[in-house]
Protein backbone atom coordinates (compact mmCIF):
# COMPACT_ATOMS: atom_id res chain seq x y z
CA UNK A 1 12.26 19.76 1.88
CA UNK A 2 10.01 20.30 -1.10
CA UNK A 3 6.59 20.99 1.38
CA UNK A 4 6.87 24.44 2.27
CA UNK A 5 6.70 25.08 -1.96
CA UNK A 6 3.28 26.10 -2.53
CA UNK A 7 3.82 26.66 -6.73
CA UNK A 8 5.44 22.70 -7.45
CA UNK A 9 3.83 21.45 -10.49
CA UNK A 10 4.61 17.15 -10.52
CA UNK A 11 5.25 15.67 -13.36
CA UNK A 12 5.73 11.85 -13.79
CA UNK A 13 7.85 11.69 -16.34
CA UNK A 14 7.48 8.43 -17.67
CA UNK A 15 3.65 9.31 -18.42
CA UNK A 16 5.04 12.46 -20.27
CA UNK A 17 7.41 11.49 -21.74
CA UNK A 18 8.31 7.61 -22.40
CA UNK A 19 4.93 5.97 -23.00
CA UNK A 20 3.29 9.22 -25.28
CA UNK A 21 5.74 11.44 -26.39
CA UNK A 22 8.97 8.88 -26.55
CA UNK A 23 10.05 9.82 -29.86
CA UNK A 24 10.34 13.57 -29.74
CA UNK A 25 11.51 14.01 -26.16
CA UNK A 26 9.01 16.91 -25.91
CA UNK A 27 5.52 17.87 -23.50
CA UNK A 28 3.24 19.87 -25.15
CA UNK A 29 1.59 20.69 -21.46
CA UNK A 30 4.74 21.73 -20.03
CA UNK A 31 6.36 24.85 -21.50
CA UNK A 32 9.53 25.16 -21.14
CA UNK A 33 11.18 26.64 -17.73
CA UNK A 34 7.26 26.35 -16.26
CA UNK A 35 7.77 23.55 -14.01
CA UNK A 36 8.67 23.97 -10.25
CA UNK A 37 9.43 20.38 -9.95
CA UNK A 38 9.87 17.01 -11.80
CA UNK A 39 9.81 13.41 -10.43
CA UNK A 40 10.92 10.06 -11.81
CA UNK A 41 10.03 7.21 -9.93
CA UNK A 42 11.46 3.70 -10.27
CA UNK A 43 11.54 4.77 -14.56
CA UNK A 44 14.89 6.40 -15.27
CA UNK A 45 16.27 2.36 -15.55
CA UNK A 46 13.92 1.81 -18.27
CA UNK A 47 13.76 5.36 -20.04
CA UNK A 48 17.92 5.45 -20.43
CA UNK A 49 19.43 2.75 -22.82
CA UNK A 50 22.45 4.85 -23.50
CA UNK A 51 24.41 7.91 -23.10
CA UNK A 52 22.06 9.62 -26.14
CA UNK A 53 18.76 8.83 -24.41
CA UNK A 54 20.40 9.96 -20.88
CA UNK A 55 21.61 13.50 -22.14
CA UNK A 56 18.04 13.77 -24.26
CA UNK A 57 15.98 13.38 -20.96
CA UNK A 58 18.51 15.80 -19.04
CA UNK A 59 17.88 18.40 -21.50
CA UNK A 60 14.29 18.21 -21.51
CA UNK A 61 14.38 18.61 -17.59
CA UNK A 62 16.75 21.34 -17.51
CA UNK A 63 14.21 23.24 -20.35
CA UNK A 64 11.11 22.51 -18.53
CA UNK A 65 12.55 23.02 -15.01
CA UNK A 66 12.57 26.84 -13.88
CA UNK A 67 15.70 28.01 -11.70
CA UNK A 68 16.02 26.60 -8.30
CA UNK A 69 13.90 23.60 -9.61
CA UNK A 70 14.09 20.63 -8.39
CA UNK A 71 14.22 16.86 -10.40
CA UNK A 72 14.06 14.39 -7.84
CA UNK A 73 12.82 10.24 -7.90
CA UNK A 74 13.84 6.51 -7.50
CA UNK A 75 15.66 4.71 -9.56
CA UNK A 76 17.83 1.10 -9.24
CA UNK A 77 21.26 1.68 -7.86
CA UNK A 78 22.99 0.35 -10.89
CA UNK A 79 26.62 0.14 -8.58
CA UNK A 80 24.46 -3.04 -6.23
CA UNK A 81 22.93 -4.57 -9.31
CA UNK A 82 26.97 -4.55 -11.17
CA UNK A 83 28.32 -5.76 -7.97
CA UNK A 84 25.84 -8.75 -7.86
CA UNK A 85 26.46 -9.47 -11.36
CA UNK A 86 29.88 -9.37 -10.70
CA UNK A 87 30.15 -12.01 -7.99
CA UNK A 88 27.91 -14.29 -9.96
CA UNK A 89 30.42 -13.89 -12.98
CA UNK A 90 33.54 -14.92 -10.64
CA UNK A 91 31.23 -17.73 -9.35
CA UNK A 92 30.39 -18.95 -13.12
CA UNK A 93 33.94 -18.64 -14.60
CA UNK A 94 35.01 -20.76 -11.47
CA UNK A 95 32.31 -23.27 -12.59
CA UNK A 96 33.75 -22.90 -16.10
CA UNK A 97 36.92 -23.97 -15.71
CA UNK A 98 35.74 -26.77 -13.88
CA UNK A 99 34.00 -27.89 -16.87
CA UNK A 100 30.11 -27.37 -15.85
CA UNK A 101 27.78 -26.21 -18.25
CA UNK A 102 26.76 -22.77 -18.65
CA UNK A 103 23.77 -20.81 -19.49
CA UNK A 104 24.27 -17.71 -21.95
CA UNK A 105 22.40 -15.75 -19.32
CA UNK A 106 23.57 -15.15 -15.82
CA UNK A 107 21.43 -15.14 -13.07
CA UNK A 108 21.76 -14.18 -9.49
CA UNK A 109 19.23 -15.86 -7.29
CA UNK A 110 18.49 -14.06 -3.81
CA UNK A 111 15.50 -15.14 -1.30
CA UNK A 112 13.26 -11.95 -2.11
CA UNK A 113 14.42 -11.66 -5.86
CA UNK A 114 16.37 -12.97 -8.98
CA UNK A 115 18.32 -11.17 -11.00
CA UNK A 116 18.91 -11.93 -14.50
CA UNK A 117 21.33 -10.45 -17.00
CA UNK A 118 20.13 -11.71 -20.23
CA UNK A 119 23.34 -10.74 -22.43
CA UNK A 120 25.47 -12.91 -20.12
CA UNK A 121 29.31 -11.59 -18.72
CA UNK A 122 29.16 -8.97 -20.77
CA UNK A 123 28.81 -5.86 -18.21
CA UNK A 124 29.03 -2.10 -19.93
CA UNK A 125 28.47 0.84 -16.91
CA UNK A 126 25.57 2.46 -19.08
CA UNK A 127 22.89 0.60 -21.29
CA UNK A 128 22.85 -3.36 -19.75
CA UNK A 129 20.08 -4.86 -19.80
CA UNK A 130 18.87 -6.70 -16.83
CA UNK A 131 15.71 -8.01 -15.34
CA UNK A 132 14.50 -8.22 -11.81
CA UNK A 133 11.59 -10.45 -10.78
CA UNK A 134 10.42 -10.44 -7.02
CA UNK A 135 9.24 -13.54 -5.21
CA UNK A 136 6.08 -11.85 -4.53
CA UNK A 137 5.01 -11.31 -7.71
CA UNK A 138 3.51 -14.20 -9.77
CA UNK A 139 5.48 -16.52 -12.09
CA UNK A 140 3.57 -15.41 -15.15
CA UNK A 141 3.93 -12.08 -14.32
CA UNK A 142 7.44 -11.27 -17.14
CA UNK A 143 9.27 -8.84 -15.84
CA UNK A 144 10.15 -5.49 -17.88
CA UNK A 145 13.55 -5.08 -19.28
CA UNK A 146 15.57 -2.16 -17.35
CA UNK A 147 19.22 -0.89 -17.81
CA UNK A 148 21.90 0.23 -15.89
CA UNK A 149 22.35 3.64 -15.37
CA UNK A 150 26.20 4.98 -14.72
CA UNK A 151 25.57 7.22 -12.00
CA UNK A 152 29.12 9.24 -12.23
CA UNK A 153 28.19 9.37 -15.98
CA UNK A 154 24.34 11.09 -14.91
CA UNK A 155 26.12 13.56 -12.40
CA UNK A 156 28.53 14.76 -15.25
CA UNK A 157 25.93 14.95 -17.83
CA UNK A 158 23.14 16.91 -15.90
CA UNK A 159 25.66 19.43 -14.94
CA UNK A 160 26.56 20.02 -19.15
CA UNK A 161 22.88 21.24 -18.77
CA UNK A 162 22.62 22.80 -15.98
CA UNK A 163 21.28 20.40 -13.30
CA UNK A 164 23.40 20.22 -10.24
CA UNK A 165 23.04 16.72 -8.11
CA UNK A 166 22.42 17.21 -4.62
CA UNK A 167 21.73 13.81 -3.41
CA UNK A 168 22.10 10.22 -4.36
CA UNK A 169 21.31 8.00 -1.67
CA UNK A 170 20.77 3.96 -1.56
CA UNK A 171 18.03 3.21 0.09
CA UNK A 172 19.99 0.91 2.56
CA UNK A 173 21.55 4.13 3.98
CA UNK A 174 18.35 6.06 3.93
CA UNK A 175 17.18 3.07 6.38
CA UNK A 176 19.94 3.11 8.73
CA UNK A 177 20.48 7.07 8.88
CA UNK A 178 16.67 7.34 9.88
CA UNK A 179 15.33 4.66 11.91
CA UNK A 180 16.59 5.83 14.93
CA UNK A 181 15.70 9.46 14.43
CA UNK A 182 12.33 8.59 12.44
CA UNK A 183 11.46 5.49 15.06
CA UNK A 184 7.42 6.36 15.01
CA UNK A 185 7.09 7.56 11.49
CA UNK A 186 8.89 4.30 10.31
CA UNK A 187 6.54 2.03 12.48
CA UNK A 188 3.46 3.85 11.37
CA UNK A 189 4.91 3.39 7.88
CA UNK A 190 5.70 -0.22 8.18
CA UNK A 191 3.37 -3.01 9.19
CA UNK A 192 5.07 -5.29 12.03
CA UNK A 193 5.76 -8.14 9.91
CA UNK A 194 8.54 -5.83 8.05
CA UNK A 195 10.39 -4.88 11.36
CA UNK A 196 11.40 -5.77 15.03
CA UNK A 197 13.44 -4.20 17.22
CA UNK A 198 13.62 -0.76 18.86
CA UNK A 199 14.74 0.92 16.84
CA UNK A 200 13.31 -0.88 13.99
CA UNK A 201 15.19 -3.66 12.46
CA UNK A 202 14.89 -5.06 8.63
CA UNK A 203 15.56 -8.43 8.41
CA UNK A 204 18.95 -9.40 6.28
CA UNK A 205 16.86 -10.76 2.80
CA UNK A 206 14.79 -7.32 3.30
CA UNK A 207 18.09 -5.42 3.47
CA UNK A 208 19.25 -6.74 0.09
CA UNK A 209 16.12 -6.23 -1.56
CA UNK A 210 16.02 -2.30 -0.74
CA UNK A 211 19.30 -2.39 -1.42
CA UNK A 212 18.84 -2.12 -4.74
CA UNK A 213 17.06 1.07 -5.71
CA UNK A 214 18.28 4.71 -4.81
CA UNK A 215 16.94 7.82 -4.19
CA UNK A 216 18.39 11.29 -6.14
CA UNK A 217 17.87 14.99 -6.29
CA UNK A 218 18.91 17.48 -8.81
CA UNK A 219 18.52 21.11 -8.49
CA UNK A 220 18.65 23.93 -11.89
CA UNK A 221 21.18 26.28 -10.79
């Protein structure tokens, strides 16, 4: 819905932001209320450790935005990753009081991925750290550290400043609300070794790998 906007200035915000200007919160190159549009994608998981670096990023959307503009990105859907590390907890204190051995960290192993929560059963809604390394990726490749990200927590917080929330969706049900409507656009998208099927299918290990990230939109009222 963004396309017909001819004035959207795009701003990755962890190049902005996290990597250069970190400590101050602030873009020199983007005045404030001069931006039509910001995106975030796949970085708000790393960029927010806490509820002080959550409302610090919020505010310095909300200043750059102009009204009617629009913050939208990725991000991991921090409800699939807690409910993941959830079962695996009810799995290990089973295996606890059967007297197996433990590791500190726990670790959920799927066939795409493996999820690792390296402070062990200790789950908080904002600022746990987890990592996520993919099958595809090389062994020696060390995943970065990411957090979880309260959602309800975001929505509240963005509207202190401003920022209404117009859309959080899992990727899961972006899938299954467009492949029948978007049949050709997700073929021409997707190679055939990703789907079968008319309308296009995902196989189940696919499913729980998308499954994990979200999309979101924000608007400045």
């Amino acid at each position: 819905q963004l396309h017909p906007y001819a004035n959207i200035w795009i701003s990755f915000m962890l190049l902005c932001v996290l990597r250069t200007f970190s400590h101050s919160w602030s873009a020199p190159m983007l005045a404030p209320g001069s931006a039509s549009a910001l995106c975030c994608f796949s970085e708000l998981q790393r960029m927010i450790k806490g509820e002080t670096q959550m409302r610090a990023l919020l505010c310095f959307v909300a200043d750059v935005l102009r009204p009617g503009g629009y913050f939208f990105g990725t991000t991991t859907a921090s409800g699939a990753i807690w409910t993941l590390a959830q079962k695996e907890i009810t799995h290990r204190e089973s295996q606890k009081r059967r007297g197996h051995p433990l590791s500190k960290d726990v670790r959920v192993k799927m066939k795409l991925f493996e999820l690792r929560l390296p402070g062990g059963d200790n789950l908080q809604p904002i600022g746990t750290e987890y990592l996520i390394r993919y099958r595809s990726v090389a062994p020696s490749t060390q995943p970065e550290a990411e957090f979880l990200v309260h959602f309800p927590t975001l929505v509240e917080q963005a509207k202190d400043v401003g920022l209404r929330m117009l859309s959080i969706t899992n990727f899961r049900d972006f899938w299954e609300d467009h492949r029948k409507t978007s049949n050709d656009l997700l073929r021409a998208l997707l190679s055939a070794e990703f789907t079968h099927g008319d309308p296009p299918l995902l196989a189940s290990q696919d499913i729980d790998l998308i499954s994990l990230f979200c999309t979101f939109i924000f608007i400045k009222d």
